[in-house]
Protein backbone atom coordinates (compact mmCIF):
# COMPACT_ATOMS: atom_id res chain seq x y z
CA UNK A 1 0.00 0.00 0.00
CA UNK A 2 1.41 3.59 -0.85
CA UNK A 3 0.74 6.62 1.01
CA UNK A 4 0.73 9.93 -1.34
CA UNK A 5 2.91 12.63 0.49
CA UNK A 6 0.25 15.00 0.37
CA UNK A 7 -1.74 12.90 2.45
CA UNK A 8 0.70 12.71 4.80
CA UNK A 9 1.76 16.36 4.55
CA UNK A 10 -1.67 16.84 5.62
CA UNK A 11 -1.72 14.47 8.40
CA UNK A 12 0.80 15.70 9.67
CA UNK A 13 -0.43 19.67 9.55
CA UNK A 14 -3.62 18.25 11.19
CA UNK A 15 -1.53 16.89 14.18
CA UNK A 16 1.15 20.37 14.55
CA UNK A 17 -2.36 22.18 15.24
CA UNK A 18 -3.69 19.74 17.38
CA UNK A 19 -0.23 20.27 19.49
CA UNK A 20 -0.24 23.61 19.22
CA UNK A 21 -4.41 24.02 20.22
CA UNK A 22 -3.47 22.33 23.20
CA UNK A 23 -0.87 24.70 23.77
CA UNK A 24 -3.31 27.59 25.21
CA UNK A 25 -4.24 25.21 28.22
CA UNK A 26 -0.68 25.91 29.62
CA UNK A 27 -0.08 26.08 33.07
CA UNK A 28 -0.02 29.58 34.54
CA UNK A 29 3.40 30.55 35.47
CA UNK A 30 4.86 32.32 38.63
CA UNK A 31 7.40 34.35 39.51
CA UNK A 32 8.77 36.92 42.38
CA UNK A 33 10.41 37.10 45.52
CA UNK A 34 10.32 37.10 49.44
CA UNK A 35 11.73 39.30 51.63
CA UNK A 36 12.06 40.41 55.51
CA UNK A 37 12.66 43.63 56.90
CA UNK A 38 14.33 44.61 53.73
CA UNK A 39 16.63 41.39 52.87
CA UNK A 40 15.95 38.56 50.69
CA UNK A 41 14.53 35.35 52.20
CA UNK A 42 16.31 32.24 50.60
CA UNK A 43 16.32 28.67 50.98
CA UNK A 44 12.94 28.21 51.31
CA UNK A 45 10.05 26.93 49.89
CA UNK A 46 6.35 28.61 49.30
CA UNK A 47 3.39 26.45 49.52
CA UNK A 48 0.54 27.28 47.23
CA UNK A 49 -2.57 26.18 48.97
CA UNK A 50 -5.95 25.23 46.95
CA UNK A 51 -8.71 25.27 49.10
CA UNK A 52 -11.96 24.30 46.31
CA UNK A 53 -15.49 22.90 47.60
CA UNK A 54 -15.99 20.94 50.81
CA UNK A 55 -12.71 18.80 51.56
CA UNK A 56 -11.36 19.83 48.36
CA UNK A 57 -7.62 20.88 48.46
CA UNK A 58 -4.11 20.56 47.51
CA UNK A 59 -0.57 22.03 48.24
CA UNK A 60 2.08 23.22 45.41
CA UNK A 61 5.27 23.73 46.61
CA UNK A 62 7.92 26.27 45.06
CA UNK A 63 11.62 26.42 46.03
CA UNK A 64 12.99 30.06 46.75
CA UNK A 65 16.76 30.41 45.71
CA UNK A 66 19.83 31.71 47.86
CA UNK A 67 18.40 35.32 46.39
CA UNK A 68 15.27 35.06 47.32
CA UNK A 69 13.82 34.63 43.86
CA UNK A 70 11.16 32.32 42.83
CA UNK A 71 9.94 31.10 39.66
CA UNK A 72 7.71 28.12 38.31
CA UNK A 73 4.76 26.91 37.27
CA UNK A 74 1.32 27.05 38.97
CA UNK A 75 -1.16 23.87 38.66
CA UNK A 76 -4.25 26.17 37.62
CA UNK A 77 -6.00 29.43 37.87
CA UNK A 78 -7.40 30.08 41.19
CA UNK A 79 -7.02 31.62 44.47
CA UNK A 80 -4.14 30.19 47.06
CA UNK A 81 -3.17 30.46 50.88
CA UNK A 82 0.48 31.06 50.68
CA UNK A 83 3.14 29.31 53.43
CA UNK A 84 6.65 29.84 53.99
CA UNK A 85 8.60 27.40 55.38
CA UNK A 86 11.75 25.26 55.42
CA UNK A 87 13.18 23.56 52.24
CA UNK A 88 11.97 20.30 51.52
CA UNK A 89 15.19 18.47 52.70
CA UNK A 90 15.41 20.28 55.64
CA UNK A 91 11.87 19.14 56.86
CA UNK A 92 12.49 15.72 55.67
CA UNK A 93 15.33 14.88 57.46
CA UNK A 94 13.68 16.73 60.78
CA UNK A 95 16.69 19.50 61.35
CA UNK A 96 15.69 22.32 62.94
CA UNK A 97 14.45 25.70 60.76
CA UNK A 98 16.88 27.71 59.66
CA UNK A 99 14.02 30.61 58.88
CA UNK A 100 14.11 33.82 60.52
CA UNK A 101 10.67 34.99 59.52
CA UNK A 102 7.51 35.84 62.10
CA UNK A 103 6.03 32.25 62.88
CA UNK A 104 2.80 33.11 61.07
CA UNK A 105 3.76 33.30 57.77
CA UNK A 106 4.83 28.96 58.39
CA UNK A 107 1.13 27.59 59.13
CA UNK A 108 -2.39 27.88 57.16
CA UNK A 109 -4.22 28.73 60.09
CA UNK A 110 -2.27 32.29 60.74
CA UNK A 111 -0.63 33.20 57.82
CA UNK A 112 -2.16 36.10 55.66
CA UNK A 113 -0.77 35.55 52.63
CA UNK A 114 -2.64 35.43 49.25
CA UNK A 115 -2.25 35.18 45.77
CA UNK A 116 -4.69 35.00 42.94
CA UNK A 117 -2.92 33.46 40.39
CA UNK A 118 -4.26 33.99 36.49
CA UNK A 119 -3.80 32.38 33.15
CA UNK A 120 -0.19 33.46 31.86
CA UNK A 121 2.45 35.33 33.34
CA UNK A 122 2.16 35.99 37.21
CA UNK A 123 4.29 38.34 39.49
CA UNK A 124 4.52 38.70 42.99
CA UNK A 125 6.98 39.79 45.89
CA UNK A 126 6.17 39.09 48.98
CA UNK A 127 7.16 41.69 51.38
CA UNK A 128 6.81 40.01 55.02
CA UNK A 129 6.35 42.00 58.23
CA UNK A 130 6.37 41.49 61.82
């Protein structure tokens, strides 16, 4: 059996905007920074928390460099609860927190932290006070 190239050209035209349809869907992305009393907060992470209907939830976490710069992608468009806490390696292995940030700004139930992420680009800096 022979397949004519222009079948196949169009095939594969078909598919590139299939794959490129599915390219407006993309994840929202994130960037910023976090600072204390003027100075960058580094080695950290933020947690992105979803809170949807009823029990309905998830975290995202995003790792802060030395600079206190963040950037990433976001799992959707919606409103999140922001955390700051200790690296992911530094929980895991139980050490004790290196952060020198007010306590609030660690747990869901005290921080006030927000962030209504949108479709595309995102910006934030995240100016913590005592």
């Amino acid at each position: 059996m022979k397949i004519h190239h222009s079948a196949l050209a169009a095939s594969m035209l078909v598919l590139l905007l299939l794959v490129a349809g599915c390219s407006s869907d993309a994840r929202p992305t994130v960037k910023g920074s976090v600072t204390y009393q003027g100075a960058p907060v580094g080695n950290c992470m933020l947690t992105l928390r979803y809170q949807g209907e009823g029990a309905d939830f998830f975290d995202h976490n995003i790792n802060v460099k030395p600079d206190g710069t963040f950037a990433a992608d976001a799992p959707m468009p919606a409103n999140y609860t922001v955390i700051v806490k200790d690296p992911m390696a530094v929980l895991e292995r139980g050490e004790k927190s290196q952060l020198t940030i007010p306590h609030k700004y660690r747990a869901l139930a005290t921080t006030d932290l927000t962030w209504k992420i949108e479709r595309g680009q995102n910006h934030r800096d995240f100016e913590l006070i005592d």
